[in-house]
C-alpha atoms as a PDB file:
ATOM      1  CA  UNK A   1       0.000   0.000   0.000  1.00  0.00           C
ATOM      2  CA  UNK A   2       1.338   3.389  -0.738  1.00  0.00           C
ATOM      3  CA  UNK A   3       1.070   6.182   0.951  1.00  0.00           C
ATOM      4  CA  UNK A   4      -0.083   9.647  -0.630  1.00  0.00           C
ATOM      5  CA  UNK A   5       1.594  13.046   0.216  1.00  0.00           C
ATOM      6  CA  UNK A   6      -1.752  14.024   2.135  1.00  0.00           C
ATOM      7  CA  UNK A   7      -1.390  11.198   4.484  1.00  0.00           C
ATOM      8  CA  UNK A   8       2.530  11.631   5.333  1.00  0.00           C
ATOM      9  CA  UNK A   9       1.943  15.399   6.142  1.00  0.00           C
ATOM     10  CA  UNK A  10      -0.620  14.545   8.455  1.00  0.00           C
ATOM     11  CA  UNK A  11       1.547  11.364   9.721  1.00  0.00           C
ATOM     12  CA  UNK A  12       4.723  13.429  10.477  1.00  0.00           C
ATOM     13  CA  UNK A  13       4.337  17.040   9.287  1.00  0.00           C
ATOM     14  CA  UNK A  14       6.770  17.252   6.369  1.00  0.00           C
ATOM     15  CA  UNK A  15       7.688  15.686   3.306  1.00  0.00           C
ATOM     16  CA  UNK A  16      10.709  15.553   0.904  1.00  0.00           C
ATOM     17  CA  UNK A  17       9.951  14.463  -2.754  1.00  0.00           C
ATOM     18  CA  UNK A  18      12.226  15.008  -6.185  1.00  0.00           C
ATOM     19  CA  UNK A  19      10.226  17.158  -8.558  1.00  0.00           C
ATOM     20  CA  UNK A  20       8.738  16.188 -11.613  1.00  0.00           C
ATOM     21  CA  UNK A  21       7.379  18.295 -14.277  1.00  0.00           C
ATOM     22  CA  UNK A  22       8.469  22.048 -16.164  1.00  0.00           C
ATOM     23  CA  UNK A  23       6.025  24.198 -14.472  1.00  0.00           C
ATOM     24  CA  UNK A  24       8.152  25.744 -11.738  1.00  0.00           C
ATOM     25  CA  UNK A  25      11.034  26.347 -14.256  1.00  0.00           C
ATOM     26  CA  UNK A  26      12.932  28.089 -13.833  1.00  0.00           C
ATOM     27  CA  UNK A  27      13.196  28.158 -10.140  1.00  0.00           C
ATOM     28  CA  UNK A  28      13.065  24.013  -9.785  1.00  0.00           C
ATOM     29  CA  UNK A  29      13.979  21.257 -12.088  1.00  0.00           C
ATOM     30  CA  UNK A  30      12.107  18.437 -12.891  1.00  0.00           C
ATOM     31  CA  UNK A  31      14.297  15.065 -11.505  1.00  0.00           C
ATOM     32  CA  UNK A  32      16.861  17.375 -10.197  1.00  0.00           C
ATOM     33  CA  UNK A  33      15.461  19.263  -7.110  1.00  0.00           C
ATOM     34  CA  UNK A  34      14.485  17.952  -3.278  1.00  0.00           C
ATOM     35  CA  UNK A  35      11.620  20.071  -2.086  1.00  0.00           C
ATOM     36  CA  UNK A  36      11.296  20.046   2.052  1.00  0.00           C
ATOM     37  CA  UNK A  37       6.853  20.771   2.152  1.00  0.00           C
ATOM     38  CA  UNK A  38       5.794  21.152   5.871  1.00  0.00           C
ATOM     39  CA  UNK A  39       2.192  21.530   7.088  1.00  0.00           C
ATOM     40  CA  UNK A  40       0.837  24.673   7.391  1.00  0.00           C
ATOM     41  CA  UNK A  41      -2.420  26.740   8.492  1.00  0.00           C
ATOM     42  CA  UNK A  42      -4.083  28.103   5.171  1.00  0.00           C
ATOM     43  CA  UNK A  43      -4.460  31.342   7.261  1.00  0.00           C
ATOM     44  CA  UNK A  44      -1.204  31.819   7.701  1.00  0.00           C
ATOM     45  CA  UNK A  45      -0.279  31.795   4.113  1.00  0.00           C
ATOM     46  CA  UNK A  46       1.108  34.723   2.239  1.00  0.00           C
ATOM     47  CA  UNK A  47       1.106  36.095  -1.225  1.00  0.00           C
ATOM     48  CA  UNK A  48       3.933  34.409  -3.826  1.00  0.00           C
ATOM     49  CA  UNK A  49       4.613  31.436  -0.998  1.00  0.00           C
ATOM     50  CA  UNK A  50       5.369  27.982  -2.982  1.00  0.00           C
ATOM     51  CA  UNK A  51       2.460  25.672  -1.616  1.00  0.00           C
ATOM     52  CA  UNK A  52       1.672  21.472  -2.593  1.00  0.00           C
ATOM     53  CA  UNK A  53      -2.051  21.130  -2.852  1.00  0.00           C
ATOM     54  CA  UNK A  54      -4.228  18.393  -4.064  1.00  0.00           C
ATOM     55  CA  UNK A  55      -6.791  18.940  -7.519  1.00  0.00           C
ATOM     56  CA  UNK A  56      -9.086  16.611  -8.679  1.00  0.00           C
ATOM     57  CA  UNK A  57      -9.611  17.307 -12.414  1.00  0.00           C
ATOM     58  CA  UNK A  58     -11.914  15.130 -14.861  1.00  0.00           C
ATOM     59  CA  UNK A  59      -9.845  15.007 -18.000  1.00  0.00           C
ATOM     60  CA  UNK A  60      -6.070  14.307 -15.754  1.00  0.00           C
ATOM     61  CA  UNK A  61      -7.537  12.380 -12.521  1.00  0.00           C
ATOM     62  CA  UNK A  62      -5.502  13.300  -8.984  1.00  0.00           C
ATOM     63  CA  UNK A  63      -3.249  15.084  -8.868  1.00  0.00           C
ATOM     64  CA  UNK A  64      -0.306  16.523  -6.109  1.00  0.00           C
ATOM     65  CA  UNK A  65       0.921  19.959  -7.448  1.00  0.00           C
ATOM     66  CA  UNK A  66       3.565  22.486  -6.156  1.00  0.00           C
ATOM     67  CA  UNK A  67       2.905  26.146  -7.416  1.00  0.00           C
ATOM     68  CA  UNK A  68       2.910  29.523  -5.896  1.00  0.00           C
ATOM     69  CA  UNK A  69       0.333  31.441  -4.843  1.00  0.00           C
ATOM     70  CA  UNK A  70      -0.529  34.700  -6.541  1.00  0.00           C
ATOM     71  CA  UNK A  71      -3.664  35.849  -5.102  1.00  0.00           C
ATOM     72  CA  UNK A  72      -6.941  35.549  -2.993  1.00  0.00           C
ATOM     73  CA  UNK A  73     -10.202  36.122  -4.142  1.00  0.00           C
ATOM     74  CA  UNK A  74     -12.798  37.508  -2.025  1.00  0.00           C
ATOM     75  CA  UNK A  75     -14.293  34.046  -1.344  1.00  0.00           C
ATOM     76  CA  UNK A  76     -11.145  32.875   0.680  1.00  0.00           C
ATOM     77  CA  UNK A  77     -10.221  30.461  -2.372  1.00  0.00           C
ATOM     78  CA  UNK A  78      -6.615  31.083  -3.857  1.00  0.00           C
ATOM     79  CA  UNK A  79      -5.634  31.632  -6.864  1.00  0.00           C
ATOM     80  CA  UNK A  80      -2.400  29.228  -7.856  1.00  0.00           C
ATOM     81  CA  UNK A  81      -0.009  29.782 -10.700  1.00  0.00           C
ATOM     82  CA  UNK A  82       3.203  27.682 -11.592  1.00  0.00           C
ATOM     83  CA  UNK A  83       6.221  30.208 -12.296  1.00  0.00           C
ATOM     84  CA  UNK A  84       6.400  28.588 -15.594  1.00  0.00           C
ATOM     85  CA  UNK A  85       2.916  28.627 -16.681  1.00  0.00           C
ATOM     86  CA  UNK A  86       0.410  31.277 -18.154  1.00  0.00           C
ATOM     87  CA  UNK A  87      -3.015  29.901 -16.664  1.00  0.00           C
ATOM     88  CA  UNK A  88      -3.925  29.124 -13.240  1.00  0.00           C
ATOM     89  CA  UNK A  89      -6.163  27.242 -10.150  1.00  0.00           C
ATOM     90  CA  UNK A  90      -8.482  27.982  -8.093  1.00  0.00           C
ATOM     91  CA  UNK A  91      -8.102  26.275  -5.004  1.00  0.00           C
ATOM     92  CA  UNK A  92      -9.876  26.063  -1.838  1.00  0.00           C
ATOM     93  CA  UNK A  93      -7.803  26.224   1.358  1.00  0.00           C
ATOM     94  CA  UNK A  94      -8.988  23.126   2.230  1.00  0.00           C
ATOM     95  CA  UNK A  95      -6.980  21.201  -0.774  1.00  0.00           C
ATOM     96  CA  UNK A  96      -3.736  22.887   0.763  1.00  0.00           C
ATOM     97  CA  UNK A  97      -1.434  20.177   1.995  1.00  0.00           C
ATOM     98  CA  UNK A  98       1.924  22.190   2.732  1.00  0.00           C
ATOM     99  CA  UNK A  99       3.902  25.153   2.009  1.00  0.00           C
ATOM    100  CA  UNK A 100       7.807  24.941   0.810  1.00  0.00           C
ATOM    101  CA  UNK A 101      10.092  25.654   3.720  1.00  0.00           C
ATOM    102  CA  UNK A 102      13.390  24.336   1.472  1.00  0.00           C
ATOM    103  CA  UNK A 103      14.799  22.836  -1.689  1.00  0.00           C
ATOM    104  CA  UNK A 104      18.186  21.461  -2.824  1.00  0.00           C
ATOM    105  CA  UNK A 105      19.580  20.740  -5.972  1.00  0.00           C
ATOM    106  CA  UNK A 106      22.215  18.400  -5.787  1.00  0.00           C
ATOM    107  CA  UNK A 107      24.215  19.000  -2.274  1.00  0.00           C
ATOM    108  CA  UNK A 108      23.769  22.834  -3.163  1.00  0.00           C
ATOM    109  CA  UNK A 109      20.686  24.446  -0.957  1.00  0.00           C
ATOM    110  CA  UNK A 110      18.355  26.514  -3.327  1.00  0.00           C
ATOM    111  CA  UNK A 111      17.919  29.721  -2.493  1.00  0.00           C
ATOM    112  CA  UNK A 112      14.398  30.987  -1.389  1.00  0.00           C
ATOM    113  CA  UNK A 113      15.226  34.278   0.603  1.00  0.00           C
ATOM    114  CA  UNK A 114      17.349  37.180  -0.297  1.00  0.00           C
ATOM    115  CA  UNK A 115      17.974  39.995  -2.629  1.00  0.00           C
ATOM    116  CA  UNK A 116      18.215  37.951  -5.882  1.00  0.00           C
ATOM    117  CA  UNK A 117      15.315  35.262  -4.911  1.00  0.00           C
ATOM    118  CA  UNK A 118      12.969  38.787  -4.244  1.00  0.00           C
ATOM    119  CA  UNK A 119      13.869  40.037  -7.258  1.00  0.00           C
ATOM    120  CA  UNK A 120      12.911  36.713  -8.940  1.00  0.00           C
ATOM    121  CA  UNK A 121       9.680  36.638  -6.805  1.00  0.00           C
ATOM    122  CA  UNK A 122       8.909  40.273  -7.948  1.00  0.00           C
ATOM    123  CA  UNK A 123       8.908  40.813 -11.396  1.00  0.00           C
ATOM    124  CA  UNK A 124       8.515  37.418 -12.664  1.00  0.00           C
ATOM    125  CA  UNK A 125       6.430  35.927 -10.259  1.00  0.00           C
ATOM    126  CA  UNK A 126       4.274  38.693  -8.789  1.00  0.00           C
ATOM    127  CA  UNK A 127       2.853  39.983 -12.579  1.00  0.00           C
ATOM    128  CA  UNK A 128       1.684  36.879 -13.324  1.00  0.00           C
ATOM    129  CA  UNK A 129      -1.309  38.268 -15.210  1.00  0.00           C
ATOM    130  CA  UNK A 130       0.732  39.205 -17.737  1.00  0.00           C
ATOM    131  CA  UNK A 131       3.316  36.411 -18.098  1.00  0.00           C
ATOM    132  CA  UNK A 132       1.656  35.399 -21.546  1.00  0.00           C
ATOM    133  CA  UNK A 133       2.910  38.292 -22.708  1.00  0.00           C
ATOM    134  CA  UNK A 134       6.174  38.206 -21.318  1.00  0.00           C
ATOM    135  CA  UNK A 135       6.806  34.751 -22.310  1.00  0.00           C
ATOM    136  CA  UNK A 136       5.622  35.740 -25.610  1.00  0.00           C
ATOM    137  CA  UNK A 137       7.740  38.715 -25.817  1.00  0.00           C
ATOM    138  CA  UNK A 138      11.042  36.801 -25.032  1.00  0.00           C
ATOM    139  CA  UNK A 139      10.381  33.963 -27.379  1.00  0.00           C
ATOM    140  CA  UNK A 140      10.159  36.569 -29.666  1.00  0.00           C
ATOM    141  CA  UNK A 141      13.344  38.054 -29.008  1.00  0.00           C
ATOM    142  CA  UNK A 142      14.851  34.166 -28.636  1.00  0.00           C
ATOM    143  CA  UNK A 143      13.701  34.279 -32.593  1.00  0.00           C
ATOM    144  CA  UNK A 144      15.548  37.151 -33.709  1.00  0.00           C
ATOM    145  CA  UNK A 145      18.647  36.778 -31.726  1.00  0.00           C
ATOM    146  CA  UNK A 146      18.200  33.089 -33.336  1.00  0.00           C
ATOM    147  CA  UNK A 147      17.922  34.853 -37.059  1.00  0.00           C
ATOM    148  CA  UNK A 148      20.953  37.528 -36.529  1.00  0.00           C
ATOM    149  CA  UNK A 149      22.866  34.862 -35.679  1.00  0.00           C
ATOM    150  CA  UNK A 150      22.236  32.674 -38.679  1.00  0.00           C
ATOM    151  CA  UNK A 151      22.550  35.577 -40.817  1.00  0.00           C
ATOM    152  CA  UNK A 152      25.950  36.288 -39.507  1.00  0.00           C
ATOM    153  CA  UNK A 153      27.040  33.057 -40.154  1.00  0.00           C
ATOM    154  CA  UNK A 154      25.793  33.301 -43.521  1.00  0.00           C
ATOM    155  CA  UNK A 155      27.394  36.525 -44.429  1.00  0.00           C
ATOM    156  CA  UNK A 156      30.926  35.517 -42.678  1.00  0.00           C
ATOM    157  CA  UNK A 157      30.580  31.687 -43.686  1.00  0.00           C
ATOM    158  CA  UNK A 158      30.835  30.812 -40.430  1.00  0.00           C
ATOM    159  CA  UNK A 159      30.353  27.134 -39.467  1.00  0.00           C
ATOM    160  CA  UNK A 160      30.954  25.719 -42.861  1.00  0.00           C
END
């Protein structure tokens, strides 16, 4: 019998589990990163903390997912975005299993606090609204910096 992440958080308080999956880029990678969850009081949580919760959905089954929190609606429910994605949950405090209290990627702690992780948190995490746009402006620019470069090697016959 196996034993979900719901019943070890209420069994001992934390979990540790490798994470699988793109839509936390580019914070965590998928195979590569520890994640220390803890149990927590959904009335305690803030705005842009990294929480697991639990969604049921009809076309995908159960599911466990880690994303970060990016709002509250008036109803109490939050609303939950993956750094990495351009649409979003609602979830009901009740489906909140943990928040993130640490992650590792390799022997090497990842950072979560500081100057550099509140940047991060700030103007990539914090707009998420308009995240489609970003992401579509900088594979845009991925596209032309991808073009100049061909066309330099065309015109210098580089890489022949």
């Amino acid at each position: 019998m196996t034993t979900s992440y719901g019943d070890e958080l209420k069994k001992s308080g934390k979990i540790i589990f490798t994470i699988k999956g793109v839509s936390m880029r580019p914070l965590f990678r998928t195979d590569e990163d520890a994640i220390l969850v803890v149990s927590c009081d959904p009335e305690t949580l803030k705005n842009l903390d990294i929480v697991l919760f639990y969604r049921d959905l009809p076309s995908k089954g159960e599911q466990y997912v880690l994303h970060r929190i990016v709002g509250k609606r008036r109803d109490g429910k939050f609303i939950i975005a993956g750094d990495n994605c351009i649409d979003y949950d609602i979830v009901d405090p009740k489906d909140i299993l943990g928040v993130v209290k640490s992650a590792q990627r390799g022997n090497k702690p990842i950072e979560l606090s500081g100057f550099g992780y509140a940047l991060y948190k700030y103007l990539w995490c914090k707009p998420w609204r308009f995240r489609s746009f970003m992401v579509f402006m900088r594979n845009k620019i991925i596209r032309f910096g991808s073009k100049i470069k061909r066309g330099i090697k065309k015109i210098f016959h580089i890489g022949r």
